[in-house]
C-alpha atoms as a PDB file:
ATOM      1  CA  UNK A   1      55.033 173.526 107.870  1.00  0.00           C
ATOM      2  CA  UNK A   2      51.861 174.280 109.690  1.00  0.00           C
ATOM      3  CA  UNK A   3      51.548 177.727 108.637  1.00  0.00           C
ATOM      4  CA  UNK A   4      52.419 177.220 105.000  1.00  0.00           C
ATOM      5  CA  UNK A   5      48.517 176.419 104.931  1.00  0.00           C
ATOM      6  CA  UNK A   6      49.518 173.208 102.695  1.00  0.00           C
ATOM      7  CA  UNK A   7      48.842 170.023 104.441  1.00  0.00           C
ATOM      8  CA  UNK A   8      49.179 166.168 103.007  1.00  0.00           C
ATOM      9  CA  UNK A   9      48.559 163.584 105.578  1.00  0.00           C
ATOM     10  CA  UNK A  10      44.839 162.394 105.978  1.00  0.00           C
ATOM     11  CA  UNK A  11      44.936 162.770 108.999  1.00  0.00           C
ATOM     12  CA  UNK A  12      46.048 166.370 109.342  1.00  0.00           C
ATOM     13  CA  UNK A  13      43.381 166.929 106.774  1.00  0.00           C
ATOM     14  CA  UNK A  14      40.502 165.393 108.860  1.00  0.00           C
ATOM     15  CA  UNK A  15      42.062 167.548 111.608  1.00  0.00           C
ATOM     16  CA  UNK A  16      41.363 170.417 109.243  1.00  0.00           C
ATOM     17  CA  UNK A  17      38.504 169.853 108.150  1.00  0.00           C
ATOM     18  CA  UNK A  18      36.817 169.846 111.743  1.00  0.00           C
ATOM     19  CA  UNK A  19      38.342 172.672 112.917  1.00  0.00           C
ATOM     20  CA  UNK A  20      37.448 174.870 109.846  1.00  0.00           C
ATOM     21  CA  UNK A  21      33.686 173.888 109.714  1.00  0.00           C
ATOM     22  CA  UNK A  22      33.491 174.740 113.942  1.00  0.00           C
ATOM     23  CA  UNK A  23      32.192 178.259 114.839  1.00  0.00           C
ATOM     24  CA  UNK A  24      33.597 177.760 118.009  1.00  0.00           C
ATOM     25  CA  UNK A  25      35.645 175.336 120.414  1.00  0.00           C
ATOM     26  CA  UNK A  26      35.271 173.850 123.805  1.00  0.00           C
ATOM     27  CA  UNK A  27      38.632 172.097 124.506  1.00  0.00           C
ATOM     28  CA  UNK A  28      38.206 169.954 128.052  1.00  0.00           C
ATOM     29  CA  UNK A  29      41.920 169.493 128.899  1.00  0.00           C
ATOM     30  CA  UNK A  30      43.398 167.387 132.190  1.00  0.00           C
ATOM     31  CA  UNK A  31      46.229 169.219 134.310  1.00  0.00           C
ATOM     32  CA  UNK A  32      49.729 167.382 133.662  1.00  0.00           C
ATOM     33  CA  UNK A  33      52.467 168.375 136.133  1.00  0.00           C
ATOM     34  CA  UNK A  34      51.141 172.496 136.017  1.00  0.00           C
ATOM     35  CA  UNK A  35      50.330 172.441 132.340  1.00  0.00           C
ATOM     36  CA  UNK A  36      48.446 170.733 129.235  1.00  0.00           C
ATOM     37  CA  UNK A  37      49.449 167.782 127.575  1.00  0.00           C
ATOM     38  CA  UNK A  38      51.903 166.813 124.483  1.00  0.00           C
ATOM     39  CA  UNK A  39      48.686 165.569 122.442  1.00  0.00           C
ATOM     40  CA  UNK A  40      47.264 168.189 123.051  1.00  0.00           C
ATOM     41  CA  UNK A  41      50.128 171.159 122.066  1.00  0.00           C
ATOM     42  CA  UNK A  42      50.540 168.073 119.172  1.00  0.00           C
ATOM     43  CA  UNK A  43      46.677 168.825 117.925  1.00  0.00           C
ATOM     44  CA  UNK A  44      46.990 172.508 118.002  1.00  0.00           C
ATOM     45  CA  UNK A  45      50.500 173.044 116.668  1.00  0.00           C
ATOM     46  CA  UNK A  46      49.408 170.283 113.130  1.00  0.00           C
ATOM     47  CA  UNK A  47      47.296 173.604 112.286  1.00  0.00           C
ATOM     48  CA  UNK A  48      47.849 177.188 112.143  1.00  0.00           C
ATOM     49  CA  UNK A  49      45.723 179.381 110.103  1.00  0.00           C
ATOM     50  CA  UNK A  50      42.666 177.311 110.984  1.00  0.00           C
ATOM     51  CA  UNK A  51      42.606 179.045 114.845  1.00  0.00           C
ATOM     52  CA  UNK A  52      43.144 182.452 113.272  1.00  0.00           C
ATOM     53  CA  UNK A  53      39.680 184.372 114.947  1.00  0.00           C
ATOM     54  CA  UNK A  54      38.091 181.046 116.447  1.00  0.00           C
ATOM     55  CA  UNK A  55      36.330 181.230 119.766  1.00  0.00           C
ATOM     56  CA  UNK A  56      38.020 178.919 122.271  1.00  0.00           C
ATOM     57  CA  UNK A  57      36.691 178.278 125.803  1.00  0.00           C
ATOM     58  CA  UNK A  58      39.247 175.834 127.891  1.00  0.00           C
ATOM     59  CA  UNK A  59      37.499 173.394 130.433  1.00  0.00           C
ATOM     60  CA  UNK A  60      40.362 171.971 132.255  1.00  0.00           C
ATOM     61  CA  UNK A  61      40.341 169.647 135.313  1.00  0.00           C
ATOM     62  CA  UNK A  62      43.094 168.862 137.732  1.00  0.00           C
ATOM     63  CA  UNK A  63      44.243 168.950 141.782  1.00  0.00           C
ATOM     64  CA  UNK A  64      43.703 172.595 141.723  1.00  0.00           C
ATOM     65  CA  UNK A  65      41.254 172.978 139.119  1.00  0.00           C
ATOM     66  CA  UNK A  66      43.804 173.010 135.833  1.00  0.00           C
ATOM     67  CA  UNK A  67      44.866 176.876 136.354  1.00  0.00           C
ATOM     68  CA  UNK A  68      48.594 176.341 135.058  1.00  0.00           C
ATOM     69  CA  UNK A  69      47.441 174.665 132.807  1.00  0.00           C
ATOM     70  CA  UNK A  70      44.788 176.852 131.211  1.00  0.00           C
ATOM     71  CA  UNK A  71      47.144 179.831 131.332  1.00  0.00           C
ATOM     72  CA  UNK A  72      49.967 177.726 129.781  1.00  0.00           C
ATOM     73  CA  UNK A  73      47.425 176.939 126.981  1.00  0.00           C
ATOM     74  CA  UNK A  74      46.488 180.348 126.899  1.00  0.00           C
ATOM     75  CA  UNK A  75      49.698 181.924 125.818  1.00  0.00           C
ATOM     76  CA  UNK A  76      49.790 179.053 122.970  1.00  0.00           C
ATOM     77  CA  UNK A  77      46.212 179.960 121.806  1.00  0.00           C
ATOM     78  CA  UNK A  78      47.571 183.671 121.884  1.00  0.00           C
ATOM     79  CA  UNK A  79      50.320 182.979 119.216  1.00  0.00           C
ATOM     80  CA  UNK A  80      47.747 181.041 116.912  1.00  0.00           C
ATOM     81  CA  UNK A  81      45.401 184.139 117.212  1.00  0.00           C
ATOM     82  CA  UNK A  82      42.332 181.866 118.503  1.00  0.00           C
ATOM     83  CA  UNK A  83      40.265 184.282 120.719  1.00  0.00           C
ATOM     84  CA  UNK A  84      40.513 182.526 123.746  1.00  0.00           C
ATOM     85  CA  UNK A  85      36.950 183.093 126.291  1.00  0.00           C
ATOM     86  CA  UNK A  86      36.380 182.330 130.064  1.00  0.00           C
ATOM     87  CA  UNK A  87      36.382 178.524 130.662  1.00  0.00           C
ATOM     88  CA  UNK A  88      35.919 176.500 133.606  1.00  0.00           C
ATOM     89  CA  UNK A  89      37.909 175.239 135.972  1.00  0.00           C
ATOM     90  CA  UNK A  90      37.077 171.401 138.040  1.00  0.00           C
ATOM     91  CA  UNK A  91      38.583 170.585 140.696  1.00  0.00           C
ATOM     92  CA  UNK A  92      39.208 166.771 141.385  1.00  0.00           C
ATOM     93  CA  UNK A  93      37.548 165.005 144.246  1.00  0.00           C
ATOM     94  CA  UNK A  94      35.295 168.163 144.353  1.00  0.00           C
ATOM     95  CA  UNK A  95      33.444 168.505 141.041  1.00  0.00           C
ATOM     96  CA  UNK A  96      34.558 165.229 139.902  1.00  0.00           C
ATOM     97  CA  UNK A  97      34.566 162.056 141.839  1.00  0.00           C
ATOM     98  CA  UNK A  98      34.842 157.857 140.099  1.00  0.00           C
ATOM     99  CA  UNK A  99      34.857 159.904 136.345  1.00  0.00           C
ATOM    100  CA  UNK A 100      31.504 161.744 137.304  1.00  0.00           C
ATOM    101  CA  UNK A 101      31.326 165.350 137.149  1.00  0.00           C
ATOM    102  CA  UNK A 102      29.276 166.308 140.097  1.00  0.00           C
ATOM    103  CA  UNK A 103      28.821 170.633 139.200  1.00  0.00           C
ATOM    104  CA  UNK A 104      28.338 172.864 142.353  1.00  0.00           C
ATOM    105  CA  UNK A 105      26.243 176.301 141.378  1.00  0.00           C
ATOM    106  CA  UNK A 106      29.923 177.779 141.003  1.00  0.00           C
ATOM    107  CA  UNK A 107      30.692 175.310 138.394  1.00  0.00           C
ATOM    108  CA  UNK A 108      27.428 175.816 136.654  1.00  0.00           C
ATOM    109  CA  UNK A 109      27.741 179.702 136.376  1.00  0.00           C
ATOM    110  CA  UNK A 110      31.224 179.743 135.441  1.00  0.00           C
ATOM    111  CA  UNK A 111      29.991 177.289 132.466  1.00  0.00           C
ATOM    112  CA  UNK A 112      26.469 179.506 132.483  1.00  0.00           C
ATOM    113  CA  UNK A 113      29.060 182.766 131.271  1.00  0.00           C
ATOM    114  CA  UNK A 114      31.160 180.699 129.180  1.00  0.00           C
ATOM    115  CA  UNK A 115      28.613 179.449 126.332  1.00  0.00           C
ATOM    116  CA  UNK A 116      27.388 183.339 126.804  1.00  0.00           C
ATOM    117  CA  UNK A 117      31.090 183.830 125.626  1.00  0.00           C
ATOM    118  CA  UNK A 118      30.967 181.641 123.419  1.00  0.00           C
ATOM    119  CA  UNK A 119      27.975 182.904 121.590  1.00  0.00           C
ATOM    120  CA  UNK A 120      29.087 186.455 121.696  1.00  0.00           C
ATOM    121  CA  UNK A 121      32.238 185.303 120.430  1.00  0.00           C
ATOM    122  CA  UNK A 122      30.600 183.936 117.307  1.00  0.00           C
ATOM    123  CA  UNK A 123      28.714 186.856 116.889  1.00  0.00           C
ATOM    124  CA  UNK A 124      30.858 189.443 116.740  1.00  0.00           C
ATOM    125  CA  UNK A 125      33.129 190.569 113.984  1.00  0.00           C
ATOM    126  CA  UNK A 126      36.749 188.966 113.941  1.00  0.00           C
ATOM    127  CA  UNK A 127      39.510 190.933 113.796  1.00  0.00           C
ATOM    128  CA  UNK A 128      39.466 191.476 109.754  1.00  0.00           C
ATOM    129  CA  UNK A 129      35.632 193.028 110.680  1.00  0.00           C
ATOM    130  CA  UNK A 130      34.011 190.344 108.777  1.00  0.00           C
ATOM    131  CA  UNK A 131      30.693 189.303 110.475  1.00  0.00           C
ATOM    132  CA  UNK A 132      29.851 185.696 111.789  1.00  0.00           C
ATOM    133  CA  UNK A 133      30.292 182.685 110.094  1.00  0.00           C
ATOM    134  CA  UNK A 134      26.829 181.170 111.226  1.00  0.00           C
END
């Protein structure tokens, strides 16, 4: 049981292991049918306490730029306690084209104010008021 805290299997404890020694996440996620992926609900759900107070910023890329997807995602990341910050959203055949990203200035703010997030996020206090972890 995930939030038992306990785990056994290698991998799970490789899984563990890089999650707990990241200050902070980027998670770049494709757009399946409106939402994220099985691996990908599989990844988060093998962990629990781990994404208690972690900064997570979702790049997700799909038709129409991954927005079901990012808010399905979002509602997970809200039950795990991550603290999810803005991500960025690409939109296929616009900002990526033959597996090349090709950013427009809107892409590159919206990733501009999400490492500012992201750093802020890792500044701050989590919610027990403890201080950074860097």
């Amino acid at each position: 049981m995930p939030s038992s805290g306990v785990h056994t299997k290698a991998h799970t404890l490789r899984w563990k292991a890089l999650v707990d020694a990241a200050d902070a996440m980027v998670v770049v996620m494709p757009e399946y049918n409106g939402s994220f992926n099985a691996p990908l609900k599989n990844a988060i759900d093998y962990l629990y306490a781990e994404w208690h107070d972690l900064p997570v910023a979702l790049v997700g890329y799909g038709h129409r730029g991954a927005a079901g997807a990012m808010e399905a995602l979002g509602v997970v990341l809200r039950r795990v306690k991550a603290r999810q910050v803005e991500g960025v959203s690409l939109l296929l055949r616009t900002h990526i084209e033959d597996g090349v990203v090709r950013p427009d200035a809107q892409v590159l703010g919206a990733a501009g104010r999400m490492f500012e997030a992201l750093r802020e996020a890792v500044e701050a206090p989590d919610s027990a008021g403890e201080g950074p972890s860097v």
